[in-house]
C-alpha atoms as a PDB file:
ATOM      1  CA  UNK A   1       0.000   0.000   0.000  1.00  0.00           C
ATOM      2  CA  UNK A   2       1.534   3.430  -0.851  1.00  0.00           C
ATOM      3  CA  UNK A   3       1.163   6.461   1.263  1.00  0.00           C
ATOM      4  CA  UNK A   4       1.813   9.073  -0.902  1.00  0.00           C
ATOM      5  CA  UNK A   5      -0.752  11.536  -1.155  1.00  0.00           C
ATOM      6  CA  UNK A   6      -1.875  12.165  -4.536  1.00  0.00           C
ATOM      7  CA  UNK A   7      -0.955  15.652  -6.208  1.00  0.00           C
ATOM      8  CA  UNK A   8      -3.901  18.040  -5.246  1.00  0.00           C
ATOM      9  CA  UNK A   9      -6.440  17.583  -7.647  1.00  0.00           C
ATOM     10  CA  UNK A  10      -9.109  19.967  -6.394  1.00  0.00           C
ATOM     11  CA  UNK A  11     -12.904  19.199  -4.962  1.00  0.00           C
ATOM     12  CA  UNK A  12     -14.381  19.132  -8.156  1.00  0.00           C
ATOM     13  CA  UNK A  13     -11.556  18.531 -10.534  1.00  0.00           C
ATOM     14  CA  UNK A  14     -11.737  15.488 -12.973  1.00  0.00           C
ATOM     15  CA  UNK A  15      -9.548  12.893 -12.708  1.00  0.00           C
ATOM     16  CA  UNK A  16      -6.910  12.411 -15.635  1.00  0.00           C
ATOM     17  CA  UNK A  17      -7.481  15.673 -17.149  1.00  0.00           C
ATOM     18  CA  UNK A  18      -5.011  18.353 -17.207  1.00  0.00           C
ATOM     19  CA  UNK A  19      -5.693  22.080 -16.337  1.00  0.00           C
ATOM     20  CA  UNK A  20      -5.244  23.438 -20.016  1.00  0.00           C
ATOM     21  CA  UNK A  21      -8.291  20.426 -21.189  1.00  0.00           C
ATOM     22  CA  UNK A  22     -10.115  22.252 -18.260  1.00  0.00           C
ATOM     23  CA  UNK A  23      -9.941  25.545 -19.359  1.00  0.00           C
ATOM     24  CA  UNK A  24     -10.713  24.604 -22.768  1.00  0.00           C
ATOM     25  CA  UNK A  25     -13.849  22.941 -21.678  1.00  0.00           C
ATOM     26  CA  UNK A  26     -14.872  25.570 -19.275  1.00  0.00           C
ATOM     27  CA  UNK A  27     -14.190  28.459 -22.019  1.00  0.00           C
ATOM     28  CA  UNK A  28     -15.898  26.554 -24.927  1.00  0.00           C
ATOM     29  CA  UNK A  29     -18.689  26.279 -22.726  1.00  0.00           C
ATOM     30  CA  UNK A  30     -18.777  29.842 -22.401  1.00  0.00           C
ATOM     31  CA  UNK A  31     -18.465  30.568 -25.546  1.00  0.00           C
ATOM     32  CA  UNK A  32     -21.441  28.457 -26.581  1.00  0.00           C
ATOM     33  CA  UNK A  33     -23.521  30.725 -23.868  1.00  0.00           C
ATOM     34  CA  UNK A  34     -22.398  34.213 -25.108  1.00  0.00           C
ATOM     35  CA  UNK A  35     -23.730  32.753 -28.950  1.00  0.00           C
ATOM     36  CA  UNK A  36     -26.699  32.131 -27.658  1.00  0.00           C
ATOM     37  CA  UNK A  37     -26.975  36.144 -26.353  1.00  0.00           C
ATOM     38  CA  UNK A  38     -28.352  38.193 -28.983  1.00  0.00           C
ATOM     39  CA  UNK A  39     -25.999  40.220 -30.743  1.00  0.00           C
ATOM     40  CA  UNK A  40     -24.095  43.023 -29.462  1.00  0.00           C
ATOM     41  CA  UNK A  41     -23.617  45.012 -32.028  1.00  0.00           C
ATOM     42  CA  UNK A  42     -27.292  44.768 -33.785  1.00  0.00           C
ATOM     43  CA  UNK A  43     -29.909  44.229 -30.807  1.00  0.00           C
ATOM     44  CA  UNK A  44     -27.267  45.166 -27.481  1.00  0.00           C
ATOM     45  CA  UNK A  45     -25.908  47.848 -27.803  1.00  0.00           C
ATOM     46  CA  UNK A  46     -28.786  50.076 -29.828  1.00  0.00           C
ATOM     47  CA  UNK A  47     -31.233  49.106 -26.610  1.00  0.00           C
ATOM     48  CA  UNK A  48     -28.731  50.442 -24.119  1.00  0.00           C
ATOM     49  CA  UNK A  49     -28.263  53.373 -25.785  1.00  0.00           C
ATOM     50  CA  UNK A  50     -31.772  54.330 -26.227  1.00  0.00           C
ATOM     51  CA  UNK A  51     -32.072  53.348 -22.956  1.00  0.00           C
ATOM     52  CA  UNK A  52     -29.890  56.088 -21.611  1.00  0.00           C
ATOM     53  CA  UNK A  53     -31.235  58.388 -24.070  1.00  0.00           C
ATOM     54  CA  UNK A  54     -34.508  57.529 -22.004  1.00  0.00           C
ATOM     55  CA  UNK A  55     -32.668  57.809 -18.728  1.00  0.00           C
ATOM     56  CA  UNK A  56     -30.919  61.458 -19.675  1.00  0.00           C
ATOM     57  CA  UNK A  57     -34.387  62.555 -20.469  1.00  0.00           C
ATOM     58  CA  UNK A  58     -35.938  61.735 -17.008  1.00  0.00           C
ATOM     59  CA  UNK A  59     -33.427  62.832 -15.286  1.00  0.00           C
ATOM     60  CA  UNK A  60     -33.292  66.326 -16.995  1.00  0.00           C
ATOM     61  CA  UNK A  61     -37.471  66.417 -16.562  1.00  0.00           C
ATOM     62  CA  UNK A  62     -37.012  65.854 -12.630  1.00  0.00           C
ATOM     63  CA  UNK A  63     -34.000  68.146 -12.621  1.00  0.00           C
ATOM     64  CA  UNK A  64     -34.248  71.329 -14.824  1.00  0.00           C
ATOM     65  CA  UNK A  65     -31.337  73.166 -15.922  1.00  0.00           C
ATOM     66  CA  UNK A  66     -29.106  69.869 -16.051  1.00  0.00           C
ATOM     67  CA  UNK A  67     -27.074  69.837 -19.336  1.00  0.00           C
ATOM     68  CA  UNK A  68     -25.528  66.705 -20.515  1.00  0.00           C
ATOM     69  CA  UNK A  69     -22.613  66.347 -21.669  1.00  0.00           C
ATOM     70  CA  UNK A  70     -19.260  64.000 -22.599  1.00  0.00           C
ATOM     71  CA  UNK A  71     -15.663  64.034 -22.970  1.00  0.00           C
ATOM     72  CA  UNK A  72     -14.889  60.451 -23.825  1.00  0.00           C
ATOM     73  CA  UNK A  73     -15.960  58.305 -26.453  1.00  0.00           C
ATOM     74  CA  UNK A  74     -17.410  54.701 -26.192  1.00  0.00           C
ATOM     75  CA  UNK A  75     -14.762  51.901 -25.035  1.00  0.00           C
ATOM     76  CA  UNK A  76     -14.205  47.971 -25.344  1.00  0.00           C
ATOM     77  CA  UNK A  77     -12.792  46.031 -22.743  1.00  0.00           C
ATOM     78  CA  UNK A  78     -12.254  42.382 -22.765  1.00  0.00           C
ATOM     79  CA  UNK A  79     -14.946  40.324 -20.724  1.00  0.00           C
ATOM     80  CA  UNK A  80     -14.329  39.407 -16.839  1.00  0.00           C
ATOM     81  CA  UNK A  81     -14.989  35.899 -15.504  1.00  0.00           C
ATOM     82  CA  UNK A  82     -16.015  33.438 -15.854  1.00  0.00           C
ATOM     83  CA  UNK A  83     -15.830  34.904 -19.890  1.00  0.00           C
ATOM     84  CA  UNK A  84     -12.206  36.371 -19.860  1.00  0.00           C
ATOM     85  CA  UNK A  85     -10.922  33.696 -22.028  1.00  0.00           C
ATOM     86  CA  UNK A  86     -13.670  33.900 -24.821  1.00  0.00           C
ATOM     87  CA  UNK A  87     -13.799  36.281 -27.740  1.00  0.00           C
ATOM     88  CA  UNK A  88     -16.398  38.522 -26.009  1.00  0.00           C
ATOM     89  CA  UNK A  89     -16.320  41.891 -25.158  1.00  0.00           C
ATOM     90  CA  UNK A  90     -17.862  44.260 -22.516  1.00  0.00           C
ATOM     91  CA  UNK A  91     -18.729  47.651 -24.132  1.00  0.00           C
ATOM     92  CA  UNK A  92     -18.642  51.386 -22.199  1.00  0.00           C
ATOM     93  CA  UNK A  93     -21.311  52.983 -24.137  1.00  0.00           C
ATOM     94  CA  UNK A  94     -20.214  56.904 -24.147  1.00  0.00           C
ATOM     95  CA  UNK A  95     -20.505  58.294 -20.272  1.00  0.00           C
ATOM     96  CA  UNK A  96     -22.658  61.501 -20.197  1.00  0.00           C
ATOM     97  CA  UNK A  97     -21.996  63.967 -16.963  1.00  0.00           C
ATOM     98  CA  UNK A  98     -23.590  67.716 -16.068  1.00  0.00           C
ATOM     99  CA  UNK A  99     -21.646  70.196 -14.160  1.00  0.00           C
ATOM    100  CA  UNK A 100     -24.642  70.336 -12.080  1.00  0.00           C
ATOM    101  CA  UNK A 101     -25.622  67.922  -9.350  1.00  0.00           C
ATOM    102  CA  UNK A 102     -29.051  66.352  -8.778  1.00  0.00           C
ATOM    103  CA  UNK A 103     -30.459  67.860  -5.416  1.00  0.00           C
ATOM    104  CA  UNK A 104     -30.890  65.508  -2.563  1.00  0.00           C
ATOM    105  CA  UNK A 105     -33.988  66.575  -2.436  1.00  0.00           C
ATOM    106  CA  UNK A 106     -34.771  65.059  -6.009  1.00  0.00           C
ATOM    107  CA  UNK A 107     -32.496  62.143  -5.673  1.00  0.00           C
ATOM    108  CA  UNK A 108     -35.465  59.909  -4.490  1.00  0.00           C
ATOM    109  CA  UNK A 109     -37.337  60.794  -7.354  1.00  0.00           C
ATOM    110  CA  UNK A 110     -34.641  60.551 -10.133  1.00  0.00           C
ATOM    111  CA  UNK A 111     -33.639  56.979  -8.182  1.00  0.00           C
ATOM    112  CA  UNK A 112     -37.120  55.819  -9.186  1.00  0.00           C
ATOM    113  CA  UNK A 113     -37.144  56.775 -12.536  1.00  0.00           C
ATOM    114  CA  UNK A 114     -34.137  55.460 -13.713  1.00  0.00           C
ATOM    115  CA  UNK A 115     -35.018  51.864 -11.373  1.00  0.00           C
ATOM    116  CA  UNK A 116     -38.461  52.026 -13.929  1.00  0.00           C
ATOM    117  CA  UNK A 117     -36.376  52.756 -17.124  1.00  0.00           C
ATOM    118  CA  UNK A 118     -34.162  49.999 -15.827  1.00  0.00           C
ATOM    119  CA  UNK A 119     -36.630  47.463 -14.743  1.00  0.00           C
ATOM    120  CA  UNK A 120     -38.315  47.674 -18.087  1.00  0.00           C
ATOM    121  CA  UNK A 121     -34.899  47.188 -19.734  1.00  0.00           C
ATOM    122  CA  UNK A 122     -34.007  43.630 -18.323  1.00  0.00           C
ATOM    123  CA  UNK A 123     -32.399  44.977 -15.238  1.00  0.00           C
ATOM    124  CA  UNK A 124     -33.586  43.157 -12.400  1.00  0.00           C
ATOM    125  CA  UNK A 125     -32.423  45.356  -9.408  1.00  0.00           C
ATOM    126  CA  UNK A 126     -30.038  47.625  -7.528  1.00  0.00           C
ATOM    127  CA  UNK A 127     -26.343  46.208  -6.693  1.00  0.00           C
ATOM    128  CA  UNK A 128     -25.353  49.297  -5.200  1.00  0.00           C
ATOM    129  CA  UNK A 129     -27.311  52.310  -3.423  1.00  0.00           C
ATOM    130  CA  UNK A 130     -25.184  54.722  -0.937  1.00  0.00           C
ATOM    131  CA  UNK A 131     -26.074  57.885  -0.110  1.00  0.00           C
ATOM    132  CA  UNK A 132     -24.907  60.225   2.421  1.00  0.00           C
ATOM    133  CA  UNK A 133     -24.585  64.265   2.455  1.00  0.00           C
ATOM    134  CA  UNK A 134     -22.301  64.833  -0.318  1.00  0.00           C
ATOM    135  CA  UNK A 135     -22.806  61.726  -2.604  1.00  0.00           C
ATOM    136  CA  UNK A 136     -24.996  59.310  -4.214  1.00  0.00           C
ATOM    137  CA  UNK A 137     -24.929  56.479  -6.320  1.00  0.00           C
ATOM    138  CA  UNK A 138     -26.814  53.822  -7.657  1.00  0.00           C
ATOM    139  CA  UNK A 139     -25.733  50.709  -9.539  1.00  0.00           C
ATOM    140  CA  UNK A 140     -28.335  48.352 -11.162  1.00  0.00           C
ATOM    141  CA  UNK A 141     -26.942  45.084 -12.804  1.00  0.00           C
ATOM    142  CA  UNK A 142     -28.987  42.883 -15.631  1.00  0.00           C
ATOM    143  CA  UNK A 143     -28.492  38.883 -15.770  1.00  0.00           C
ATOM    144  CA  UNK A 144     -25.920  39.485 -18.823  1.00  0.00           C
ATOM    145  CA  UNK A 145     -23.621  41.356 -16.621  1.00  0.00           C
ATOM    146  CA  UNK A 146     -24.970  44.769 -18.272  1.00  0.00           C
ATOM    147  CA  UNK A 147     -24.754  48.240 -15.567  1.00  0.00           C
ATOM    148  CA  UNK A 148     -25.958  51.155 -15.126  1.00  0.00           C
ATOM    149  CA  UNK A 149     -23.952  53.555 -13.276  1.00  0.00           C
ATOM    150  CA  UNK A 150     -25.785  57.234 -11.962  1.00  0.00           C
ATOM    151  CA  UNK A 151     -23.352  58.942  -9.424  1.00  0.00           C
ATOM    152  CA  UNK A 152     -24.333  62.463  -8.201  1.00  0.00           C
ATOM    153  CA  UNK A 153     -21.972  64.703  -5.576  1.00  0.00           C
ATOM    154  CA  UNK A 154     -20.435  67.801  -6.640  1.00  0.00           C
ATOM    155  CA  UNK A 155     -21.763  66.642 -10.774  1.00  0.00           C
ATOM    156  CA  UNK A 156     -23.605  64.390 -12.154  1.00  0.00           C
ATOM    157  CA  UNK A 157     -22.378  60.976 -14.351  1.00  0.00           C
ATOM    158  CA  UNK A 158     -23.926  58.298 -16.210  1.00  0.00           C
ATOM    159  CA  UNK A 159     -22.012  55.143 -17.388  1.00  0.00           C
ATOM    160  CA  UNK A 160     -23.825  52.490 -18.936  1.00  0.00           C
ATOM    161  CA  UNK A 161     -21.972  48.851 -19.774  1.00  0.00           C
ATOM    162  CA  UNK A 162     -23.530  46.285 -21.856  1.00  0.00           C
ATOM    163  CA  UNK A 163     -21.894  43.259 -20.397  1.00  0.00           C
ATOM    164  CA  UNK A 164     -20.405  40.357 -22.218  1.00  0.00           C
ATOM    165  CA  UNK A 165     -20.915  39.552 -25.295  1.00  0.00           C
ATOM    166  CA  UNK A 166     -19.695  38.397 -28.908  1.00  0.00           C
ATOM    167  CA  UNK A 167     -19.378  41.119 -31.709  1.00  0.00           C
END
């Protein structure tokens, strides 16, 4: 009887495979998820922008005098895990900010606007709400990995992400 331990092997590693056949098998079942996401390009990424379009506009209803505005353009980052080794990519729709904040005494009503625009987008809650005397923000996340970002202290920013998915 031998008693050598075996070489760690994990909880819920396979026996006789080696990490590399893993990680293929984990990241081709990825893959086969993100093709099953509509596309990013054609169906994504139009939605999310008319849904900050949408958002933009409620805010500036509920707070007058607030002019949009932006300084960057969109971005492309690869995709985080469990996705970070397929083709996918997470896109950074162009961020919109005012000079102007949203009053506290209007962030209650702008937070349930944008939750309503978000809701009937796919998003299916807040991740994030903190508030104190000088800031705010609010994060909402969809299944897809998709957020919506609203920040408002001494200005006020919107960043929108679409999540993970294939061109």
């Amino acid at each position: 009887m031998n008693n050598t331990p075996e070489p760690y092997e994990g909880e819920h590693r396979p026996r006789e495979k080696a990490d590399s056949e893993i990680v293929a098998e984990q990241t081709a079942l990825r893959f086969e998820e993100l093709k099953q996401r509509e596309g990013r390009q054609s169906t994504v990424e139009p939605a999310f922008e008319r849904m900050q379009e949408d958002i933009k506009a409620a805010i500036s209803t509920l707070v007058p005098g607030l002019e949009w505005s932006t300084t960057r353009t969109r971005g492309e980052s690869p995709c985080d895990e469990p996705y970070s080794n397929t083709p996918g990519l997470n896109v950074t729709l162009v961020p919109f900010s005012s000079d102007a904040p949203i009053p506290a005494d209007r962030w209650q009503a702008v937070l349930e606007a944008v939750n309503s625009i978000a809701v009937a987008n796919g998003f299916d809650g807040t991740d994030l709400n903190s508030e104190n005397s000088e800031r705010r923000q609010v994060s909402f996340r969809d299944p897809d990995g998709g957020r919506i970002l609203l920040g408002a202290g001494g200005r006020t920013a919107l960043m929108i992400t679409t999540g993970c998915y294939l061109r």
